[in-house]
Protein backbone atom coordinates (compact mmCIF):
# COMPACT_ATOMS: atom_id res chain seq x y z
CA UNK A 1 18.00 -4.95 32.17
CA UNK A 2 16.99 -4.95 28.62
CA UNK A 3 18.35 -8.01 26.62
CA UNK A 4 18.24 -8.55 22.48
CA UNK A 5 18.02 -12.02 20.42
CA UNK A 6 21.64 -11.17 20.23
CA UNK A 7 22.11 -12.00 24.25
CA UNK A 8 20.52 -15.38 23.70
CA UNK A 9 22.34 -17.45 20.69
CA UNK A 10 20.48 -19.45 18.03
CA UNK A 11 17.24 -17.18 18.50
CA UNK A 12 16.40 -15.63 14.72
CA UNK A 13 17.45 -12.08 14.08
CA UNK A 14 14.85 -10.11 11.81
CA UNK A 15 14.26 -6.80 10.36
CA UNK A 16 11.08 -5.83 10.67
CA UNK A 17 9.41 -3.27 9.01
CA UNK A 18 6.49 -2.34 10.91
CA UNK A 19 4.71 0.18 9.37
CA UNK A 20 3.98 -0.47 5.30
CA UNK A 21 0.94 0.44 3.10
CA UNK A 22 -0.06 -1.43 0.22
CA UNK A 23 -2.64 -0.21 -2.45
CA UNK A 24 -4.75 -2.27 -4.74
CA UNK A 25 -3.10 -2.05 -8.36
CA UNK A 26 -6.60 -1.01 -9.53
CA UNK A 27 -10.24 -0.87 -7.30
CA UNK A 28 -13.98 -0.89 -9.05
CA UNK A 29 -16.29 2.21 -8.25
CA UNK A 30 -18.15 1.13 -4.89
CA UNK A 31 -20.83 4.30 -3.90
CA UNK A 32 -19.08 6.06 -1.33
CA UNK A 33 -15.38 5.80 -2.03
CA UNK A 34 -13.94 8.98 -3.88
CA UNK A 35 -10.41 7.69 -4.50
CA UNK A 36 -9.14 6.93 -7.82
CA UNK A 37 -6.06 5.71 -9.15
CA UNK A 38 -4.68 6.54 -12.02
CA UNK A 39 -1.43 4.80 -13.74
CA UNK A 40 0.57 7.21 -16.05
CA UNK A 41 0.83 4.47 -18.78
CA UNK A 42 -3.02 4.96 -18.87
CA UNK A 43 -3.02 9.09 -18.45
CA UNK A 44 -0.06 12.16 -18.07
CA UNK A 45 0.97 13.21 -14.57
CA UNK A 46 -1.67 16.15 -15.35
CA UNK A 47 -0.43 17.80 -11.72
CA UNK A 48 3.68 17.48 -13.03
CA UNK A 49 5.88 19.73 -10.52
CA UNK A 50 2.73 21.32 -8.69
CA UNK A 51 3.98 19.68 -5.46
CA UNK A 52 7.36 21.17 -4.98
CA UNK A 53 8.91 19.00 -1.99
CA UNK A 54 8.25 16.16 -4.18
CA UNK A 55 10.74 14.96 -6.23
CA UNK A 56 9.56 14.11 -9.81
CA UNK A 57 11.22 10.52 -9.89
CA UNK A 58 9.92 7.24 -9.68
CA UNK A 59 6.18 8.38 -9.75
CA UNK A 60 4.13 5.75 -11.71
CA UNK A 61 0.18 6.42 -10.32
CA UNK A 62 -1.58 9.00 -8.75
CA UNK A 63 -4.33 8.92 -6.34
CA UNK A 64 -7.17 11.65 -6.93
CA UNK A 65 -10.50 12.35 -5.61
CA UNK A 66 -13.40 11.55 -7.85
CA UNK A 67 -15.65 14.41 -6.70
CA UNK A 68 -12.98 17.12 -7.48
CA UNK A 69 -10.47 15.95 -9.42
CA UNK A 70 -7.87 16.77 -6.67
CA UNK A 71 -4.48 15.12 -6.49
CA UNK A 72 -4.40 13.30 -3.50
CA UNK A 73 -0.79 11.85 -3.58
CA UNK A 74 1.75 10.43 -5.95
CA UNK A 75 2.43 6.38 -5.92
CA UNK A 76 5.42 4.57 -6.59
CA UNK A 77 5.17 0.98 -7.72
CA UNK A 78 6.34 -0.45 -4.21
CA UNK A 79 2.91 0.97 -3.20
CA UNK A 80 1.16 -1.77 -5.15
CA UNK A 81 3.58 -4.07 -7.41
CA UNK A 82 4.31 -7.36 -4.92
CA UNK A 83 7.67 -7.40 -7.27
CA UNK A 84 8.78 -4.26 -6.29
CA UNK A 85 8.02 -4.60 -2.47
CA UNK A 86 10.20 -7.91 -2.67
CA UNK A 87 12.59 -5.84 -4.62
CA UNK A 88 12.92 -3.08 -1.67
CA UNK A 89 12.66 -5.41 1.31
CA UNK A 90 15.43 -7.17 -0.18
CA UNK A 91 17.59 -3.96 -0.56
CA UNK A 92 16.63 -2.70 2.71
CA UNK A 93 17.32 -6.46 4.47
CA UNK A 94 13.87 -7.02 5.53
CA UNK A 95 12.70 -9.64 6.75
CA UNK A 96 9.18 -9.00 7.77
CA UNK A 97 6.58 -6.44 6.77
CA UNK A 98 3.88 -5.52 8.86
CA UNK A 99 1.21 -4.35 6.48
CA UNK A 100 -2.04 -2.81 5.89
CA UNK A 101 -4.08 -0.58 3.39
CA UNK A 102 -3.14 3.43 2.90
CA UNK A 103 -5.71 4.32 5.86
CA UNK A 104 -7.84 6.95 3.62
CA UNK A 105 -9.02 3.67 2.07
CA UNK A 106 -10.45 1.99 5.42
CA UNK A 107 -13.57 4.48 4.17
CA UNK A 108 -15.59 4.76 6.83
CA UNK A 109 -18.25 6.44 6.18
CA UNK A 110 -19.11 3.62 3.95
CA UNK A 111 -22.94 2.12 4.55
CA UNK A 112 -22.55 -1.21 6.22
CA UNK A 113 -23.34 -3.37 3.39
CA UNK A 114 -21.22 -1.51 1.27
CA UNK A 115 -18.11 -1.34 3.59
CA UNK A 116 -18.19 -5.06 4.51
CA UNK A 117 -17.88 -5.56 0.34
CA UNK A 118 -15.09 -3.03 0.34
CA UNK A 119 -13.20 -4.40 3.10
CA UNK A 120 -13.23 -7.84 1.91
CA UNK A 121 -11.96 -6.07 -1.58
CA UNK A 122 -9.17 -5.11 0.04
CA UNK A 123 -7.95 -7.96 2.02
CA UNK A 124 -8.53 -10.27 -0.94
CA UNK A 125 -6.48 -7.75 -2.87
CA UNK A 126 -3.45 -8.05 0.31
CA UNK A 127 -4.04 -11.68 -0.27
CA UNK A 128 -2.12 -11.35 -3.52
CA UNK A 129 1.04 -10.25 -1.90
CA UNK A 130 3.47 -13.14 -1.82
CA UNK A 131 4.40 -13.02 1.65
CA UNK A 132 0.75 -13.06 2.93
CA UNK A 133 0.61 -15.66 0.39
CA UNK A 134 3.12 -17.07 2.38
CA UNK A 135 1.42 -16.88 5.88
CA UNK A 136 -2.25 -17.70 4.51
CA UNK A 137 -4.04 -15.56 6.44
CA UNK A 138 -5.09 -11.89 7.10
CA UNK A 139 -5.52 -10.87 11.01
């Protein structure tokens, strides 16, 4: 028999969202990592309605490869604007994110050195969100 927090009174209810990516809002050039980001206050949507099962709203970044110029997705500000995650976990009811990077950025085929600077990069970048804020720590 399967029971729920609602089976056992006084026990906190959540709503977790278990699966969220977060992006830095901006990332230096490390050697090795071919993803850019670029915000359309800074440069057009140069790929517009290319990608036809997207729909052309609420688009604010891009990712694209370095090398080739290559769109590699569109972002929406709840992909890296704490803000605007707050402002969607609080329309959706969440409670709790579990969160991580997009996993193209894990890179790695970095070079040791290089990766261990990247990775801490990109925690101290999660750091910024509030509710990691909140907790203190990164696991």
């Amino acid at each position: 028999m399967t029971s729920s927090s609602s089976d056992r009174p006084g026990l906190p209810q959540w709503k977790v969202d278990i699966h969220t990516h977060l992006l830095p809002r901006a990332w230096p050039t490390f050697e090795g990592v071919d993803l850019q980001l670029t915000h359309f206050k800074d440069a057009p949507d140069r790929f517009g309605d290319k990608i036809p099962f997207e729909k052309p709203t609420g688009f604010v970044a891009q990712m694209e490869w370095r090398s080739s110029g290559a769109l590699f997705r569109k972002c929406r500000a709840n992909l890296f604007d704490p803000e605007e995650v707050l402002r969607d976990c609080d329309s959706s009811g969440v409670d709790l994110q579990v969160a991580c990077t997009v996993p193209v950025m894990f890179n790695y085929q970095l070079e040791p050195t290089i990766g261990m600077e990247w990775s801490r990069f990109l925690n101290q970048d999660l750091g910024k969100f509030p509710a990691v804020s909140l907790v203190g720590s990164l696991v």
